[in-house]
PDB file of N, CA and C in Angstrom:
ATOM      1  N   UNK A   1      61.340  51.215  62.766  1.00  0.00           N
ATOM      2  CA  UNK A   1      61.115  51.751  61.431  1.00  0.00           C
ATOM      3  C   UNK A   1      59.599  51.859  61.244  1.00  0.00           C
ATOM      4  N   UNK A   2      59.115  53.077  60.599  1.00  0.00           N
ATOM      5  CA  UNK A   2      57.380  52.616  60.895  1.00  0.00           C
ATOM      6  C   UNK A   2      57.206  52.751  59.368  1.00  0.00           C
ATOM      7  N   UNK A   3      55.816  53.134  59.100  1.00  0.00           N
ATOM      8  CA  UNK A   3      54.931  52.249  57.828  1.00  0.00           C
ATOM      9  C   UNK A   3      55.743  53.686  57.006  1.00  0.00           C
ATOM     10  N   UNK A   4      56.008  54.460  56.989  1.00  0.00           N
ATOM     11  CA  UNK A   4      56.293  55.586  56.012  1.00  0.00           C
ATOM     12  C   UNK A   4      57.548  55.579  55.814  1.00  0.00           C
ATOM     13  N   UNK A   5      58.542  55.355  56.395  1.00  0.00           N
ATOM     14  CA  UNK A   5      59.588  55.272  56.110  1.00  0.00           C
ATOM     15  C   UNK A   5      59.661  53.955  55.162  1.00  0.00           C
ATOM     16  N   UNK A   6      58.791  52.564  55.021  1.00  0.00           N
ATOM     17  CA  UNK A   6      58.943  52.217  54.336  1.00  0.00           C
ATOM     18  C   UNK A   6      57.993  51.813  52.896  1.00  0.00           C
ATOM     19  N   UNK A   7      57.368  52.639  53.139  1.00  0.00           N
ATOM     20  CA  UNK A   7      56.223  53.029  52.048  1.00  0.00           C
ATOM     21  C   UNK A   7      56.186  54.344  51.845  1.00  0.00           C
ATOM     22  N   UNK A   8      56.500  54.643  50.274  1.00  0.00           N
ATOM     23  CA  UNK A   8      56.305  56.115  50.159  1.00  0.00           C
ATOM     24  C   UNK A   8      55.411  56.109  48.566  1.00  0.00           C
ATOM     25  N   UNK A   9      55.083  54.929  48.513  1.00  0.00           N
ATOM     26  CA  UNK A   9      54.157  55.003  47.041  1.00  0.00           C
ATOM     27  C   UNK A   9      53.269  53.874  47.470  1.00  0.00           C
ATOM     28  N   UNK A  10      52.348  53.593  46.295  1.00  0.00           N
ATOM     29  CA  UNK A  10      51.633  52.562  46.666  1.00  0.00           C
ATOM     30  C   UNK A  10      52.271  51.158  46.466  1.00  0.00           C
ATOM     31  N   UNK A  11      52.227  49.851  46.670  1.00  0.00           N
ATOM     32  CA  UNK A  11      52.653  49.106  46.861  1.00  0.00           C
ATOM     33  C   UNK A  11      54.265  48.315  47.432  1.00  0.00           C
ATOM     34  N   UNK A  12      54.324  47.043  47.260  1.00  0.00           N
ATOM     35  CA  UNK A  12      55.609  46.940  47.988  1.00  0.00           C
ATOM     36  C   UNK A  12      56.755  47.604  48.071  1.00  0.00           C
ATOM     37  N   UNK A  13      57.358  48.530  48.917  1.00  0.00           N
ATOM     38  CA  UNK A  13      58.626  48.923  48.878  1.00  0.00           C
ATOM     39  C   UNK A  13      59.710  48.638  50.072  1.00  0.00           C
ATOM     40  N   UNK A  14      60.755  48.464  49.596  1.00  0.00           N
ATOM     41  CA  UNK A  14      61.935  48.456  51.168  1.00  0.00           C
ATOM     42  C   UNK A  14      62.795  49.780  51.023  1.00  0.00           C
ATOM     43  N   UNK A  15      62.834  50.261  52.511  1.00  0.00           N
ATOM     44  CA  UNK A  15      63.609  51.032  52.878  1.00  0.00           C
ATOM     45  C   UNK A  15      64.989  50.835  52.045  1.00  0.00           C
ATOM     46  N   UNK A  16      65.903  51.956  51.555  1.00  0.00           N
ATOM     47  CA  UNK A  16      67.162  51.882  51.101  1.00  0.00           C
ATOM     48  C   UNK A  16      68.604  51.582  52.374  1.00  0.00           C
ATOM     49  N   UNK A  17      67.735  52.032  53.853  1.00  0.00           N
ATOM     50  CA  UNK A  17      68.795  52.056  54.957  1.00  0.00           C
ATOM     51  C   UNK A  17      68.434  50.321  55.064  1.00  0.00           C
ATOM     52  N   UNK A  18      67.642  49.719  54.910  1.00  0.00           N
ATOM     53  CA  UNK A  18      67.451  48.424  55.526  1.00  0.00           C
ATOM     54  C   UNK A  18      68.128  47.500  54.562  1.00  0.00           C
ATOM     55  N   UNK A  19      67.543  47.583  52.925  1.00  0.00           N
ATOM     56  CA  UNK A  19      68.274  47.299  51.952  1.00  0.00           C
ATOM     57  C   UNK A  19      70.188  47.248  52.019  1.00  0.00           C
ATOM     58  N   UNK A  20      70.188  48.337  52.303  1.00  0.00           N
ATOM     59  CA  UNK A  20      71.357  48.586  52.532  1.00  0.00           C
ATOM     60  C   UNK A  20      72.271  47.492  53.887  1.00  0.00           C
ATOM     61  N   UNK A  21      71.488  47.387  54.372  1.00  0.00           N
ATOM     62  CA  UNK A  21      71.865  46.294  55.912  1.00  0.00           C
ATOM     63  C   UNK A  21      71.937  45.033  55.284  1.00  0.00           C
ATOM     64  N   UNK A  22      71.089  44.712  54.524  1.00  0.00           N
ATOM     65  CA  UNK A  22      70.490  43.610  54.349  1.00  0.00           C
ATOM     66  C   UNK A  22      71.298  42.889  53.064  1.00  0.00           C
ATOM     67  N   UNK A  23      71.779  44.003  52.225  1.00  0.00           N
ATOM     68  CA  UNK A  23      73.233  43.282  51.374  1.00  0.00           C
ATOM     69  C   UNK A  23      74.625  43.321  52.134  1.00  0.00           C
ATOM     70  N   UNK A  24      75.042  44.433  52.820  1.00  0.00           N
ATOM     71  CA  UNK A  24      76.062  43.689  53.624  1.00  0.00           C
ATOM     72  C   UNK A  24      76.101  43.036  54.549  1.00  0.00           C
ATOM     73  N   UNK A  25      75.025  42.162  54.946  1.00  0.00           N
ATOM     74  CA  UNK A  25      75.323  41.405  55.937  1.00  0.00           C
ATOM     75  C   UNK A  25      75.071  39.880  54.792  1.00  0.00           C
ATOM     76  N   UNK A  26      73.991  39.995  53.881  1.00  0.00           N
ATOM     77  CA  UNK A  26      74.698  38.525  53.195  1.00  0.00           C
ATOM     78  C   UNK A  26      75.946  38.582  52.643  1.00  0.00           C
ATOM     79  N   UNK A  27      76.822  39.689  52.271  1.00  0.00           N
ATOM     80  CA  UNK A  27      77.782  39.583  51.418  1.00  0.00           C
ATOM     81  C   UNK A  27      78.922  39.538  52.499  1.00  0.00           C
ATOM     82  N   UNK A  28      78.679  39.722  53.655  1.00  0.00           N
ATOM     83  CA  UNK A  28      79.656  39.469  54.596  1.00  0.00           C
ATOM     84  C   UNK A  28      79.192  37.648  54.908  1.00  0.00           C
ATOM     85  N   UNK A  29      78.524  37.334  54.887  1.00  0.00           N
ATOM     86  CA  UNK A  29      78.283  36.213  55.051  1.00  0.00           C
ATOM     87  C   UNK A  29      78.699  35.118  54.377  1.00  0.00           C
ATOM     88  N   UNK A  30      78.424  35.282  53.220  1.00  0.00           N
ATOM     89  CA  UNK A  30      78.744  34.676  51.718  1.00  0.00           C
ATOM     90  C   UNK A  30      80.083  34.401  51.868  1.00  0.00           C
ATOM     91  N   UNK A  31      81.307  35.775  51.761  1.00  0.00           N
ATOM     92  CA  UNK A  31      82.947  35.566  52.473  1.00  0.00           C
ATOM     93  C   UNK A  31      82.975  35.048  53.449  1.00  0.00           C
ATOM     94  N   UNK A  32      82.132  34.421  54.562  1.00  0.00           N
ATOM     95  CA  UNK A  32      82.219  34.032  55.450  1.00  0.00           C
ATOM     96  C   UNK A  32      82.245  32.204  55.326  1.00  0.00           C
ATOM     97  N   UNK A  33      81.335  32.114  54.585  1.00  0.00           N
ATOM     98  CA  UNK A  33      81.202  30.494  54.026  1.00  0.00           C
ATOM     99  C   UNK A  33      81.787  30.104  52.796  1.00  0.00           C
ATOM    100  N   UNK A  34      82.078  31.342  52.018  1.00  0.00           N
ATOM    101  CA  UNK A  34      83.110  30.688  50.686  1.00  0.00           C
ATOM    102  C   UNK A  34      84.149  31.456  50.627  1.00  0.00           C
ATOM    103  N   UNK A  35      85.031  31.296  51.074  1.00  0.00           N
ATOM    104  CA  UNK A  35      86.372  32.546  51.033  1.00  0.00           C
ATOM    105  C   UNK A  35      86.734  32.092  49.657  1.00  0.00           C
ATOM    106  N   UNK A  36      86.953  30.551  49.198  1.00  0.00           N
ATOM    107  CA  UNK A  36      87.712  30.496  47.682  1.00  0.00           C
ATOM    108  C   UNK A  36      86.598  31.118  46.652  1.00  0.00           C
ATOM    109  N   UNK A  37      85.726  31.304  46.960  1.00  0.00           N
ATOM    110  CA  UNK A  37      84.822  31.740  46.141  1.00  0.00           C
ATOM    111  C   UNK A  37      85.335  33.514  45.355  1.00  0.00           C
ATOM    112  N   UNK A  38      85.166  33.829  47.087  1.00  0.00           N
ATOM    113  CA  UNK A  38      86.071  35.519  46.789  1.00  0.00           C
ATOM    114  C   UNK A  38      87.522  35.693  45.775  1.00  0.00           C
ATOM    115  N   UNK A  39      88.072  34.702  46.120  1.00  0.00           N
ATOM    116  CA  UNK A  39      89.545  34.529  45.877  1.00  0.00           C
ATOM    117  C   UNK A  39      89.458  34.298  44.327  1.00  0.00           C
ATOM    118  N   UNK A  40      88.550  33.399  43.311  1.00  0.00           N
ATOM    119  CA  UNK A  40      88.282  32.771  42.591  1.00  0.00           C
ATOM    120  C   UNK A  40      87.669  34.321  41.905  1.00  0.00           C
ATOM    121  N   UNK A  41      86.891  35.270  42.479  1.00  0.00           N
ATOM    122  CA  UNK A  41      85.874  35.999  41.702  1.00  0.00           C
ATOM    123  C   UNK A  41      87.737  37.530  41.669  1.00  0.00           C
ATOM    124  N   UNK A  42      88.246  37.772  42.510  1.00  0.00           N
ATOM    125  CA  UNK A  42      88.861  38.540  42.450  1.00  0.00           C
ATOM    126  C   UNK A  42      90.641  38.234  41.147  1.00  0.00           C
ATOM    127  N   UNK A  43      90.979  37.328  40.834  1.00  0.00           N
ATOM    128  CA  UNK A  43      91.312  36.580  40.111  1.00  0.00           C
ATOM    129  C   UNK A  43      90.722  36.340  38.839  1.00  0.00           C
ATOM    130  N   UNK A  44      89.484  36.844  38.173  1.00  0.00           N
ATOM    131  CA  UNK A  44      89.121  36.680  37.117  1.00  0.00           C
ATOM    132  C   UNK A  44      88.282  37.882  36.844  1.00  0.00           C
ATOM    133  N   UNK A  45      89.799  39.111  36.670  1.00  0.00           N
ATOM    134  CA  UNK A  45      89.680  40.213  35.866  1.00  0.00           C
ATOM    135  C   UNK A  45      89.639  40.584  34.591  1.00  0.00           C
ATOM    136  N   UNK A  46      89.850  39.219  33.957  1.00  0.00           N
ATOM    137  CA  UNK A  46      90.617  39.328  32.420  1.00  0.00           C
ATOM    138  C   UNK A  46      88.826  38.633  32.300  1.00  0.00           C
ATOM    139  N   UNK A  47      88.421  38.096  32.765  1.00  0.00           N
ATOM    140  CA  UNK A  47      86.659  37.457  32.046  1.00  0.00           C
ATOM    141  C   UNK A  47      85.630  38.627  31.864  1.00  0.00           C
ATOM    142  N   UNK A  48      85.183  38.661  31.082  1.00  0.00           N
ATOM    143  CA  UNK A  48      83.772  39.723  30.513  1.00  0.00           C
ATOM    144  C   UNK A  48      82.833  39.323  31.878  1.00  0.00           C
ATOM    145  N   UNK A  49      82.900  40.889  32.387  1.00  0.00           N
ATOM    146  CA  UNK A  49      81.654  40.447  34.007  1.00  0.00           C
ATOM    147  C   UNK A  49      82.508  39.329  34.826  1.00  0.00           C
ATOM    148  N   UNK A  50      83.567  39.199  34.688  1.00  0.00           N
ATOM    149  CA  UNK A  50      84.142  38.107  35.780  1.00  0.00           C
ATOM    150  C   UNK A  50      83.267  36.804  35.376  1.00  0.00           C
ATOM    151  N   UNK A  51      82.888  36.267  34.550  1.00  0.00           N
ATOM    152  CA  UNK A  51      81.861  35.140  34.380  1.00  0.00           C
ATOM    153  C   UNK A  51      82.456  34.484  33.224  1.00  0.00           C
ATOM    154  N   UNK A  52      83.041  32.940  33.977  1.00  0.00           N
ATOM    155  CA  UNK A  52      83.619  32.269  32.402  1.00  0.00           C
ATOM    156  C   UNK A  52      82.318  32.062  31.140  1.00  0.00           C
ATOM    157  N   UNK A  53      82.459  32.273  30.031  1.00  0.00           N
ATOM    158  CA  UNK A  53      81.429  32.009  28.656  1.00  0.00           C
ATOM    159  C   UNK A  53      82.294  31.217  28.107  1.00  0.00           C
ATOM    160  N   UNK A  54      81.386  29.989  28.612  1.00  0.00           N
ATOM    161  CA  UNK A  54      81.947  28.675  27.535  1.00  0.00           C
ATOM    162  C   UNK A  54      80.255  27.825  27.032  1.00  0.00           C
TER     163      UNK A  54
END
């Protein structure tokens, strides 16, 4: 990947293809170390944002 592909303005930027790598491989990861987690977030359709407010 060289400097333009990931700079196209001045200061810090990331590529959208790398970005893109770089959330599915934690979010494959994440299911990888908390499956009840998944199970727990897919199961709480009826919560505002899936997020208990207590």
């Amino acid at each position: 990947m060289s400097l333009s592909e990931t700079r196209r303005t001045p200061g810090a930027t990331l590529a959208r293809p790398r970005l893109t790598h770089l959330l599915t491989r934690e979010s494959a990861e994440a299911e990888r170390r908390c499956p009840r987690s998944k199970e727990a977030y897919a199961r709480a359709g009826h919560l505002f944002g899936r997020v208990p407010m207590t």
